[in-house]
N, C-alpha and C. Protein backbone atom coordinates (compact mmCIF):
# COMPACT_ATOMS: atom_id res chain seq x y z
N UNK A 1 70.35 174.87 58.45
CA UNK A 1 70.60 173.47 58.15
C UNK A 1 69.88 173.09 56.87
N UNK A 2 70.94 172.37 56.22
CA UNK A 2 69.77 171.97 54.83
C UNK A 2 69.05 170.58 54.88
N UNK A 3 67.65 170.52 53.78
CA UNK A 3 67.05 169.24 54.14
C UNK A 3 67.82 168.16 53.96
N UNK A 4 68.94 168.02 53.05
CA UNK A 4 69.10 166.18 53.30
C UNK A 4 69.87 166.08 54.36
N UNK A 5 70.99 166.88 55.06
CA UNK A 5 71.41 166.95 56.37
C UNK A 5 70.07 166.73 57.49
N UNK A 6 69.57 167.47 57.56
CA UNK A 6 68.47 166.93 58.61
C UNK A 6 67.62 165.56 58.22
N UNK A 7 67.23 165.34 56.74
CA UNK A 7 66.82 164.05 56.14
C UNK A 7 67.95 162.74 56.92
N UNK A 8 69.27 163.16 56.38
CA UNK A 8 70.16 161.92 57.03
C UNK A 8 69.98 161.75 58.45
N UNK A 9 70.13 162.93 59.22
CA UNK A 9 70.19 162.75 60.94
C UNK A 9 68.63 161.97 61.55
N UNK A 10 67.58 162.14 60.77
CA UNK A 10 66.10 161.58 60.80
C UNK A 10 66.46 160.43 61.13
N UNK A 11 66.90 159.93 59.68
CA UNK A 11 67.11 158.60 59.31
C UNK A 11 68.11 157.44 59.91
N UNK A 12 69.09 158.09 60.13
CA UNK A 12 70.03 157.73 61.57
C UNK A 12 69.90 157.84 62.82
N UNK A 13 69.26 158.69 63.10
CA UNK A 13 68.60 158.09 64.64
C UNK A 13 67.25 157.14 64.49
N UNK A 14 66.48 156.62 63.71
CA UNK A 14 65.62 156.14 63.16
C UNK A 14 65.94 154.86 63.14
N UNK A 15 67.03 154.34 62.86
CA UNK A 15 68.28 153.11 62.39
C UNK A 15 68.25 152.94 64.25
N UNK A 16 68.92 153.90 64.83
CA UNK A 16 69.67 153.59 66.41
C UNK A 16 68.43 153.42 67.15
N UNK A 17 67.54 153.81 66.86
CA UNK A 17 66.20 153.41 67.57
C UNK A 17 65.51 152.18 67.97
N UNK A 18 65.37 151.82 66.23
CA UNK A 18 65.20 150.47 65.75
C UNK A 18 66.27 149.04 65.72
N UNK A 19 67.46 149.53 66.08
CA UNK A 19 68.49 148.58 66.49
C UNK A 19 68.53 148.27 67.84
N UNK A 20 68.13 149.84 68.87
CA UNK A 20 68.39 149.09 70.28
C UNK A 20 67.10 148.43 70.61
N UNK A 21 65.47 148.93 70.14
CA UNK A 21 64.36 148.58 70.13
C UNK A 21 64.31 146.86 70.14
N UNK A 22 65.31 146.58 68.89
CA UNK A 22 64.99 144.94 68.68
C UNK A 22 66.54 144.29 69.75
N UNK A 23 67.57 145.30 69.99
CA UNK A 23 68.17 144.23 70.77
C UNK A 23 67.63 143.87 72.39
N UNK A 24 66.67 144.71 72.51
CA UNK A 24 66.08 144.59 73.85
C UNK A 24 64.85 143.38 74.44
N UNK A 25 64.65 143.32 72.93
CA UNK A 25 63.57 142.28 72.43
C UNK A 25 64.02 140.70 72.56
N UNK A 26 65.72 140.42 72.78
CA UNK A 26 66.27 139.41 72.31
C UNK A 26 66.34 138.48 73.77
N UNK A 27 66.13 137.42 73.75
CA UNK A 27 66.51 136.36 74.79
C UNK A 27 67.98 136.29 75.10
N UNK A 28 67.99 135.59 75.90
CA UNK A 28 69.30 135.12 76.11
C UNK A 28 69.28 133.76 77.30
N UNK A 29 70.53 133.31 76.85
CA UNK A 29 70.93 132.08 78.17
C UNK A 29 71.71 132.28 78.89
N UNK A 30 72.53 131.87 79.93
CA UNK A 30 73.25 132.04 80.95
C UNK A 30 74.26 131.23 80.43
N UNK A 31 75.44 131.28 80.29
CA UNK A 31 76.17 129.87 80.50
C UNK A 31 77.28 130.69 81.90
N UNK A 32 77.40 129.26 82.25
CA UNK A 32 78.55 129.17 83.07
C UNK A 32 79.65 128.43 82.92
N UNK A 33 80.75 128.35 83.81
CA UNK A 33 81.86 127.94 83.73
C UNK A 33 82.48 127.99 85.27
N UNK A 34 83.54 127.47 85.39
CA UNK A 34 84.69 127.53 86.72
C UNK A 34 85.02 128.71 86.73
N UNK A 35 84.95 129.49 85.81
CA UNK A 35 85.99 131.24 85.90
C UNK A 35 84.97 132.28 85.11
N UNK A 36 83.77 132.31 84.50
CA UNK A 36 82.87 132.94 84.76
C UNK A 36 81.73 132.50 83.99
N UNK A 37 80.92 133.94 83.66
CA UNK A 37 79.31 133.90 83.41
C UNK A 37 79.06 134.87 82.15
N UNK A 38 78.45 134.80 80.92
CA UNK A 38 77.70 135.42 80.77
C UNK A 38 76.61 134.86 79.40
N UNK A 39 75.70 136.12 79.84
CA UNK A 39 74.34 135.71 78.70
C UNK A 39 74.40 135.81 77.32
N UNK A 40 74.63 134.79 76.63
CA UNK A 40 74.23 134.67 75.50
C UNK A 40 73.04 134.71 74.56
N UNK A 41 73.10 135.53 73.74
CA UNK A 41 71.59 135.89 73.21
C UNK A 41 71.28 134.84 72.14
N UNK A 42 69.76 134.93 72.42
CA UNK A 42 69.30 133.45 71.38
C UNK A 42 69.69 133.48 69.83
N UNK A 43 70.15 134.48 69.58
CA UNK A 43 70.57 134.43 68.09
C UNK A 43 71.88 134.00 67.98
N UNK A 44 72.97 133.68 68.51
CA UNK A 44 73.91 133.42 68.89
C UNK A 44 74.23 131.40 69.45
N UNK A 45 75.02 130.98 68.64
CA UNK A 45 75.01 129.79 68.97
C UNK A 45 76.38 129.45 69.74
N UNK A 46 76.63 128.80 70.95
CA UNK A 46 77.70 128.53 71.70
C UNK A 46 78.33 127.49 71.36
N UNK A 47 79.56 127.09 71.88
CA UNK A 47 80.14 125.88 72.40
C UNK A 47 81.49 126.34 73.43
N UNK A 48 81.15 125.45 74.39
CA UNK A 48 81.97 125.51 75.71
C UNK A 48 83.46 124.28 75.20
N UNK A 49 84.53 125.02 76.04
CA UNK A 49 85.85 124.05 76.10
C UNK A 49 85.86 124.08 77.19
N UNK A 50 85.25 123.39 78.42
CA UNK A 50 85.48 123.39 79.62
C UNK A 50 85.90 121.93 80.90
N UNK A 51 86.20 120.92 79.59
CA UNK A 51 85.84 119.69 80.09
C UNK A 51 87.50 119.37 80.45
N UNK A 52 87.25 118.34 81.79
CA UNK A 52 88.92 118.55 82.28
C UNK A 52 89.96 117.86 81.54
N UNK A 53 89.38 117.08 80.44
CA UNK A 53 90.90 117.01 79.52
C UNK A 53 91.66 118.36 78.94
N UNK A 54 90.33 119.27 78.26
CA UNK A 54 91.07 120.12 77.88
C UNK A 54 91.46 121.26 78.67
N UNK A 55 90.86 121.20 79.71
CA UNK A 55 92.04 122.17 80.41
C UNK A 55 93.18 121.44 80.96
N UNK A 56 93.32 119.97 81.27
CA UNK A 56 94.64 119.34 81.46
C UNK A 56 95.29 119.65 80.79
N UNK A 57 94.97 120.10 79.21
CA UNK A 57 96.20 120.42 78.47
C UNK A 57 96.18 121.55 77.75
N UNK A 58 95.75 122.67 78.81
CA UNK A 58 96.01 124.21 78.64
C UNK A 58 95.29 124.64 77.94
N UNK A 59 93.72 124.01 77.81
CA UNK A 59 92.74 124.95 76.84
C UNK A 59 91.72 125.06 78.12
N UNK A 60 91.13 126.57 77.83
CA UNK A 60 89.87 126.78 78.50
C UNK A 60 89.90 127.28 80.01
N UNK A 61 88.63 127.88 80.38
CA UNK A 61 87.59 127.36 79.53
C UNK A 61 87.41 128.27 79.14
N UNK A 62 86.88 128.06 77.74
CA UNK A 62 86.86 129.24 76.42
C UNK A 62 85.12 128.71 75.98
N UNK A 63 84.53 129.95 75.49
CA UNK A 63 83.41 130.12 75.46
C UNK A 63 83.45 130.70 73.85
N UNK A 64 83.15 129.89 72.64
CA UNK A 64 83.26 130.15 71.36
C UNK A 64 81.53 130.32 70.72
N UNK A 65 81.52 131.83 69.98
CA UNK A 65 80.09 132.15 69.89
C UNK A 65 79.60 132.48 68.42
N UNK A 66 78.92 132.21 67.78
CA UNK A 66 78.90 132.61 65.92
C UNK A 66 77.28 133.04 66.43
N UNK A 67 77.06 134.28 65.74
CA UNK A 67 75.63 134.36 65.07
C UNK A 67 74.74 133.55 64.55
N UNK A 68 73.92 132.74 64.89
CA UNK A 68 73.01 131.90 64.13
C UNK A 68 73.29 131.74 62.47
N UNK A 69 73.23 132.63 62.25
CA UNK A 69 72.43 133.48 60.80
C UNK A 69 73.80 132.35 59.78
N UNK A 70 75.01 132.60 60.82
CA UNK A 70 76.19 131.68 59.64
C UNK A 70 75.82 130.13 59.93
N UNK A 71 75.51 129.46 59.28
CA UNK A 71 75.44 128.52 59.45
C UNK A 71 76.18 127.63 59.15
N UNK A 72 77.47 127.52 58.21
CA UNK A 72 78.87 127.19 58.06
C UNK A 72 78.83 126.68 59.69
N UNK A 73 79.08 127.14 60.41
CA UNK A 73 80.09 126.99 61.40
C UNK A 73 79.00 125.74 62.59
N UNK A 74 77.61 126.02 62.17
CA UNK A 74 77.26 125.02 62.90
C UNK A 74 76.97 123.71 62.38
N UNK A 75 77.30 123.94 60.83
CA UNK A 75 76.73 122.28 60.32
C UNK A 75 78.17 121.87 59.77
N UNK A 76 79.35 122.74 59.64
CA UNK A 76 80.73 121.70 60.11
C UNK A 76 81.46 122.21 61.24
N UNK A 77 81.12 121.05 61.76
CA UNK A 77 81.77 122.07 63.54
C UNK A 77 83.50 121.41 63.50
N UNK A 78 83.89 120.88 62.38
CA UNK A 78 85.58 120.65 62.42
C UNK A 78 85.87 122.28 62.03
N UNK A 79 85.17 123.31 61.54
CA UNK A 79 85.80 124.42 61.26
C UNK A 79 85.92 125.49 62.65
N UNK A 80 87.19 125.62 62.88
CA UNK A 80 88.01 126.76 63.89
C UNK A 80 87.28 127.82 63.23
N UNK A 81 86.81 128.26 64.55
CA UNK A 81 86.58 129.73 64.60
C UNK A 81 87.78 130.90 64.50
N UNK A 82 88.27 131.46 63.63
CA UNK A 82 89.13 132.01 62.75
C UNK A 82 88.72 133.32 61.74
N UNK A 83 89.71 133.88 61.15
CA UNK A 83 89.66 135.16 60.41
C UNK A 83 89.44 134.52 59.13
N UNK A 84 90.45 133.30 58.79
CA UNK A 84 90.47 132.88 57.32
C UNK A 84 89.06 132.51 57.35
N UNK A 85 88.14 131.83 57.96
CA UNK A 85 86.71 131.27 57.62
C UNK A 85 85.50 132.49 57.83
N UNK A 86 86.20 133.75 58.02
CA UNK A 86 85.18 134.83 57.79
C UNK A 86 85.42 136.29 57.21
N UNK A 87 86.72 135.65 56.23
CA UNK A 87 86.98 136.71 55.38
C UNK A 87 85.54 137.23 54.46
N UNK A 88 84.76 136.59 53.87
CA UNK A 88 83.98 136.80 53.07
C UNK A 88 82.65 137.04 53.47
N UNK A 89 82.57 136.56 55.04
CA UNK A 89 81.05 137.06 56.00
C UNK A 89 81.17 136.45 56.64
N UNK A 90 80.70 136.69 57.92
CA UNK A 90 80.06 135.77 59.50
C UNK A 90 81.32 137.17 60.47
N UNK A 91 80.93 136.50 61.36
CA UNK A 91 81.52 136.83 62.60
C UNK A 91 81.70 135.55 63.84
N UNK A 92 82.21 136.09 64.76
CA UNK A 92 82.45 135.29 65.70
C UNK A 92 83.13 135.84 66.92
N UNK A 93 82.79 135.14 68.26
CA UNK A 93 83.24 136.17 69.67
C UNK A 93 84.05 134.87 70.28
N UNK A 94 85.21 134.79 71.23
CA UNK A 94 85.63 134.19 72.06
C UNK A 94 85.89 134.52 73.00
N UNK A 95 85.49 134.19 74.28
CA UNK A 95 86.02 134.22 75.33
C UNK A 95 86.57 133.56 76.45
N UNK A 96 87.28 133.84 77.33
CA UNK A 96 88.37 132.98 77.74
C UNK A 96 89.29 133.21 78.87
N UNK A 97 89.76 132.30 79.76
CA UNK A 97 90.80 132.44 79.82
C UNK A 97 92.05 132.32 79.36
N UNK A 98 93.25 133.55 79.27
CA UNK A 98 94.04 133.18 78.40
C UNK A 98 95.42 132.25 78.47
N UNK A 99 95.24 130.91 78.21
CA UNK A 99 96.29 129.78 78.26
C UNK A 99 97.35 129.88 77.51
N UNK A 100 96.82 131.00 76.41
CA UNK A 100 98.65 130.68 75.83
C UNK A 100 99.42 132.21 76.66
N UNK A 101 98.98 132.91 77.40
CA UNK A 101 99.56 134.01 77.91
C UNK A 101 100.66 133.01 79.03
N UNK A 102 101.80 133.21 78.88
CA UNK A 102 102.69 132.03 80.51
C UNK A 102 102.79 132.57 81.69
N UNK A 103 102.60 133.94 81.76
CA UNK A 103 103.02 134.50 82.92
C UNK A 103 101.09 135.27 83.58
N UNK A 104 101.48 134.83 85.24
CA UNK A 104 100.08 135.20 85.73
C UNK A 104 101.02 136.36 86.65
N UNK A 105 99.52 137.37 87.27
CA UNK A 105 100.17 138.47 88.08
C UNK A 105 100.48 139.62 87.61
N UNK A 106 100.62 139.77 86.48
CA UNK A 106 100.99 140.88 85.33
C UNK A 106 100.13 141.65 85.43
N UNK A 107 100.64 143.29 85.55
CA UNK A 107 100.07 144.04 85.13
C UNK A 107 98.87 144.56 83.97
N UNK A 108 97.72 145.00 84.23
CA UNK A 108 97.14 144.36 82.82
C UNK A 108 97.56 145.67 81.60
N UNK A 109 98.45 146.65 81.27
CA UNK A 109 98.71 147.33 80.73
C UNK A 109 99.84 146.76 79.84
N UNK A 110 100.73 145.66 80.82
CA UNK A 110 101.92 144.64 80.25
C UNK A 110 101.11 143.51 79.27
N UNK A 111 99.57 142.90 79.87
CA UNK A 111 99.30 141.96 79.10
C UNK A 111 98.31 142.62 77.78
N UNK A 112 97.90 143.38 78.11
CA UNK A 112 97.41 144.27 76.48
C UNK A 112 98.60 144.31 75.81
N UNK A 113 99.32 145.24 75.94
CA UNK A 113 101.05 145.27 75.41
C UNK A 113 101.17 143.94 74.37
N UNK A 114 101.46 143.18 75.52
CA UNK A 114 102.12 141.72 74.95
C UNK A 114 100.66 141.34 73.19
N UNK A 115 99.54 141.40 73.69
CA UNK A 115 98.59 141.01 72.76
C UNK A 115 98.50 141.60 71.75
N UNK A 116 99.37 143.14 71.50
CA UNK A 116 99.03 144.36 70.68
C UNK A 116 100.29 143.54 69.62
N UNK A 117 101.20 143.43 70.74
CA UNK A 117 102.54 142.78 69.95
C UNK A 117 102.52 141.80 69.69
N UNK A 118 101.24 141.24 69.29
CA UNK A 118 101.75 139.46 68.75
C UNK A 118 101.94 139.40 67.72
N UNK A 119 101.13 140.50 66.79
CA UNK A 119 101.34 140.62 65.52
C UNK A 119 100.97 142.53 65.18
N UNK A 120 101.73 142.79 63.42
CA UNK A 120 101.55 144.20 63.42
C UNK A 120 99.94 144.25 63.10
N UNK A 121 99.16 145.08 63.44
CA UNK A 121 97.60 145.36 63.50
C UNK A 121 98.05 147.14 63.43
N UNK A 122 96.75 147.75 63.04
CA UNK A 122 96.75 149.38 63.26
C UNK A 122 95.49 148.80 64.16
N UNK A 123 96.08 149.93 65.04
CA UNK A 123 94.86 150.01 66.22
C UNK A 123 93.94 151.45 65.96
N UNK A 124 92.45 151.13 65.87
CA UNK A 124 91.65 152.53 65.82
C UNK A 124 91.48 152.67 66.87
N UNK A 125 91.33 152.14 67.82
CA UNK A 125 90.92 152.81 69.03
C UNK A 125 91.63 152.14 70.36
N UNK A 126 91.50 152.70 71.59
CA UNK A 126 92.07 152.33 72.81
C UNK A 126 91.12 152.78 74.21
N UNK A 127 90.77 152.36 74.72
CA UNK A 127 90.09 152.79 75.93
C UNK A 127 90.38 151.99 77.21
N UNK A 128 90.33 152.58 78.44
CA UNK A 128 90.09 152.17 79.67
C UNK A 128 88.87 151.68 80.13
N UNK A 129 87.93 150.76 80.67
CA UNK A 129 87.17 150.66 81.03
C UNK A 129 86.65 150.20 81.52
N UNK A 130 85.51 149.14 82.47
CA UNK A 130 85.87 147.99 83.67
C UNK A 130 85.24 147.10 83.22
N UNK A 131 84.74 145.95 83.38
CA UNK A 131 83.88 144.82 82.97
C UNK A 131 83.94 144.16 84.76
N UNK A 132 82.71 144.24 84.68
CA UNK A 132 82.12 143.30 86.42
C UNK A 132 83.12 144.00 87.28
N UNK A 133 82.99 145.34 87.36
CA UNK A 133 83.97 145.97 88.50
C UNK A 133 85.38 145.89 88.10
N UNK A 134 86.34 145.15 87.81
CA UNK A 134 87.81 144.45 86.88
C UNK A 134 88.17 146.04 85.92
N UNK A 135 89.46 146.31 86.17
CA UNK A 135 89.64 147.32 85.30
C UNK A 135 90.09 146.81 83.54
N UNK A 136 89.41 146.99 82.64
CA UNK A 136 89.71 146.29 81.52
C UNK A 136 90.58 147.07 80.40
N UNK A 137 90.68 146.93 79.19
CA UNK A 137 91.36 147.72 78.44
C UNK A 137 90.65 147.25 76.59
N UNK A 138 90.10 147.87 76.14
CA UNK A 138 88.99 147.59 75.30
C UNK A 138 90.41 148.34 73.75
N UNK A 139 90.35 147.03 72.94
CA UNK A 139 90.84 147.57 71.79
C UNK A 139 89.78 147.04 70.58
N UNK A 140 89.90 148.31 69.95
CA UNK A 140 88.85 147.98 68.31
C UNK A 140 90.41 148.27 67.06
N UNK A 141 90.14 146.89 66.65
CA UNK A 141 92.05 146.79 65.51
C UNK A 141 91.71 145.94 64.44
N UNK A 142 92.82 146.13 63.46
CA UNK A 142 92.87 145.28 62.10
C UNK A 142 93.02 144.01 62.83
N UNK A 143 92.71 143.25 61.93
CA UNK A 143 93.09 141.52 62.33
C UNK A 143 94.46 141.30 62.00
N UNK A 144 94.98 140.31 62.50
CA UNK A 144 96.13 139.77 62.74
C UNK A 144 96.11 138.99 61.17
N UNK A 145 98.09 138.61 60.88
CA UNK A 145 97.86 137.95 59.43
C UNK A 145 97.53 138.07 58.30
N UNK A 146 97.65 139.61 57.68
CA UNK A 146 97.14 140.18 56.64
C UNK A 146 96.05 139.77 56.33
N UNK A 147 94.98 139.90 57.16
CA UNK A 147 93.59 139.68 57.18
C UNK A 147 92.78 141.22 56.63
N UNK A 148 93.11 141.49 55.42
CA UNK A 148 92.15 142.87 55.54
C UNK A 148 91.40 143.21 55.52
N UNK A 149 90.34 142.32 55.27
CA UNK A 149 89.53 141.84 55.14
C UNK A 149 88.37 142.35 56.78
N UNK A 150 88.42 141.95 57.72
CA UNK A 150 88.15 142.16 58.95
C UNK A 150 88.31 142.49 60.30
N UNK A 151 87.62 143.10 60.84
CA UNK A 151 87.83 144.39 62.38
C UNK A 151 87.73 143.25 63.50
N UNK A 152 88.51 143.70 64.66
CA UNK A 152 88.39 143.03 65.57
C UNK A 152 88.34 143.80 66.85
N UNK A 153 87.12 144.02 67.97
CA UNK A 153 87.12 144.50 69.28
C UNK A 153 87.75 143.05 70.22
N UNK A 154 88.40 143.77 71.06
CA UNK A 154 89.46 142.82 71.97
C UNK A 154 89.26 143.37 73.70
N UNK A 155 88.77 143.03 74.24
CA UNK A 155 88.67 143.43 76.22
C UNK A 155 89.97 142.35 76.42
N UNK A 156 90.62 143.16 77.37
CA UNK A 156 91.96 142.50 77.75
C UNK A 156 91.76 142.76 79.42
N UNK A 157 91.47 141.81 80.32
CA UNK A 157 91.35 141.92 81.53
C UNK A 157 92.36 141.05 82.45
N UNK A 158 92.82 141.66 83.94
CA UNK A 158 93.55 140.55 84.67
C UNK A 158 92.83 140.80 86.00
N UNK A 159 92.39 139.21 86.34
CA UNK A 159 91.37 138.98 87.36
C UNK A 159 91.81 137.84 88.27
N UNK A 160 92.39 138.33 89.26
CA UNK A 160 92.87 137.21 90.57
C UNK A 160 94.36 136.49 90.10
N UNK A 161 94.85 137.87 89.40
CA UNK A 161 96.48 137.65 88.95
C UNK A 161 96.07 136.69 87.63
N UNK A 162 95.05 136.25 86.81
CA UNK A 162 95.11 135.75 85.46
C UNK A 162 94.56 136.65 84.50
N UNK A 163 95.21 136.44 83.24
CA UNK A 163 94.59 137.00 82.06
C UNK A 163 93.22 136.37 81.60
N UNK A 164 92.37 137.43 81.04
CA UNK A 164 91.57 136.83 79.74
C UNK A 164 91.00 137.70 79.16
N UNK A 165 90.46 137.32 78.26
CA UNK A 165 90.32 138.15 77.04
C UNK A 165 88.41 137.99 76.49
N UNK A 166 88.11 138.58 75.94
CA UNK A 166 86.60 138.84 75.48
C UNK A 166 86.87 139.73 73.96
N UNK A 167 86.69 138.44 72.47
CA UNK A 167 87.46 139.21 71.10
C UNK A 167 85.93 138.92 70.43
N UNK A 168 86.06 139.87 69.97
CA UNK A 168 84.71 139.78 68.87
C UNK A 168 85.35 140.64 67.13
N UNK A 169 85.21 139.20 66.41
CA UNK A 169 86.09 140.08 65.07
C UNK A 169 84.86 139.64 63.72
N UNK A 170 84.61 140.00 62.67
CA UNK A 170 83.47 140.12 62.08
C UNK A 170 84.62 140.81 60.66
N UNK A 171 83.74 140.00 59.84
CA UNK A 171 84.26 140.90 58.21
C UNK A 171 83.63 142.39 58.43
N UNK A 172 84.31 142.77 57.54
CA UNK A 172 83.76 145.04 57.43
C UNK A 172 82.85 144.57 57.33
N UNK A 173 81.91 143.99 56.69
CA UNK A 173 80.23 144.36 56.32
C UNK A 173 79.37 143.61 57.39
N UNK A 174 79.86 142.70 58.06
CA UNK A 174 79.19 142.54 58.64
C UNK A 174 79.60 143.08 60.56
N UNK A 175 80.61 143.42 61.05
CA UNK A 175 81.27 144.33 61.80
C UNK A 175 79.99 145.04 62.55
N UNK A 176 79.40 146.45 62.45
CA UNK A 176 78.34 147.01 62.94
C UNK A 176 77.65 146.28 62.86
N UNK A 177 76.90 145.45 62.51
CA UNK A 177 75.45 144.49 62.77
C UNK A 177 75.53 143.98 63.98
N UNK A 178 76.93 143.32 64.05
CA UNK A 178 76.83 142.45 65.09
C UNK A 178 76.94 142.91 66.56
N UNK A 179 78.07 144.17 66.46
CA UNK A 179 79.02 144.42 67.26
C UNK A 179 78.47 145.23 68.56
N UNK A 180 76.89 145.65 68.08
CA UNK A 180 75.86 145.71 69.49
C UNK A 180 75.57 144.26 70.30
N UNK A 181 75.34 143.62 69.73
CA UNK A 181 74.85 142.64 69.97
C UNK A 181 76.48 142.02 71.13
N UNK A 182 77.47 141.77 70.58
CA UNK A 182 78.76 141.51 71.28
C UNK A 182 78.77 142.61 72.62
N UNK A 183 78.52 143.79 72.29
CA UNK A 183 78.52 144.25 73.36
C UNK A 183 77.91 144.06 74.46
N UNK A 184 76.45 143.95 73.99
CA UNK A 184 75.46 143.54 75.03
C UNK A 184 75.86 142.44 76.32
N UNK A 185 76.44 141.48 75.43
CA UNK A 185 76.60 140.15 75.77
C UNK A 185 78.16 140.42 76.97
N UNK A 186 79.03 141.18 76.69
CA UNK A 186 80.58 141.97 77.48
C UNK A 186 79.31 142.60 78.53
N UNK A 187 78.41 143.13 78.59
CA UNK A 187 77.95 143.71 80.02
C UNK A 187 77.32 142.77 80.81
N UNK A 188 77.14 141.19 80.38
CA UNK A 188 76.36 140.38 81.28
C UNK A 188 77.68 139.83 81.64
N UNK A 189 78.54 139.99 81.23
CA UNK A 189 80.32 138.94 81.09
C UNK A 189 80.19 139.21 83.26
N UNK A 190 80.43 138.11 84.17
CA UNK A 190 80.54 137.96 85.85
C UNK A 190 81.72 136.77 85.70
N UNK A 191 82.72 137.46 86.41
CA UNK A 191 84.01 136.31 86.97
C UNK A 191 82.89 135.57 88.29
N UNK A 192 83.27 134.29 88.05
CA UNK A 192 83.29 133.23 89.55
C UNK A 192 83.94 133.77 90.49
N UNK A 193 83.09 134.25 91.28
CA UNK A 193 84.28 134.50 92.46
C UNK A 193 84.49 133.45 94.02
C-alpha cells in the first residue's frame, strides 16, 4: 500500500469519527403530532402544520425542518420550504402525512411508484428498509424541476392503509453535512398508534 492511500484512509476515518463523535453530542426535542413522533435535534429549527383548519383543508400534519445555520428561512418565514430557495445552500427535511396522495390502502411499492413518477428524476439509489417496525422504501434522487442543482433522500411509508413520506433534499455542497444528521432524526421518526 502506498503512503498517501493509507494517508487518505487515516484521514477519512478521522472525518467519520469526528462526525459521529459530535452528532452524539447533539440535543434534541420531541415533537409530536396526531400521526406521529420524532426528535428533532437542537440545531435544527421546526414548524408544525397541525392545527385543525389546516388539516380541514388537506394539509398535515407536516413537520417542516431547516438547519439553524440558514437563517433565510427563519427570519422570512413567508418563504416555502422548496428546491428554488436552496439552490445556492441550506437544506431542509419534511415530514408528513401525504395529502396530496388520493388513494389510501395502497400498496407501498404502488405509492413509491406513483412519487418516482411525478416527475423525471435519475434515481441513485433504492432500498428496502423499515422505520418504527413499518416496511419503508428509502430513495436518494435528483430533485424534481430541473433542479440540478440538489440531492434529495425520500422514505416512502404506508401505515394503517395511509401514505407518508420523510424527504430530506440539500444543495450538492451542502448534502453530506447534513444528511447524518436527517438520518439520525428518521430513527427517532414513532407513528401514534
Amino acid at each position: 500500500m502506498s503512503l498517501p492511500l493509507i494517508l487518505t484512509a487515516l484521514v477519512s476515518i478521522s472525518m467519520s469519527v469526528v462526525l459521529l463523535l459530535s452528532l452524539t453530542d447533539v440535543n434534541a426535542v420531541t415533537v409530536n403530532n396526531t400521526h406521529f413522533s420524532v426528535n428533532v435535534l437542537d440545531n435544527w429549527a421546526y414548524r408544525e402544520t397541525n392545527d385543525p383548519i389546516s388539516v380541514e383543508f388537506g394539509r398535515g400534519p407536516e413537520l417542516g425542518l431547516v438547519p439553524s445555520e440558514f437563517n433565510d428561512f427563519l427570519l422570512n418565514t413567508s418563504k416555502v420550504l422548496s428546491g428554488e430557495e436552496i439552490q445556492n445552500e441550506g437544506a431542509y427535511s419534511i415530514i408528513s402525512l401525504d395529502t396530496d396522495y388520493p388513494y389510501r390502502n395502497v400498496p407501498l411499492e404502488t405509492y413509491t411508484q406513483y412519487n418516482i413518477n411525478l416527475s423525471k428524476v435519475k434515481i441513485f439509489s433504492k432500498e428496502n428498509t423499515t422505520i418504527d417496525g413499518e416496511p419503508a422504501v428509502k430513495i436518494h434522487r435528483t430533485a424534481r424541476n430541473n433542479l440540478t442543482n440538489l440531492e434529495v433522500t425520500d422514505y416512502y411509508i404506508v401505515h394503517n392503509s395511509k401514505p407518508y413520506f420523510l424527504q430530506y433534499a440539500a444543495n450538492v455542497k451542502d448534502f453530506q453535512k447534513y444528511l447524518p444528521q436527517f438520518e439520525q432524526m428518521v430513527k427517532t421518526f414513532k407513528f401514534v398508534r
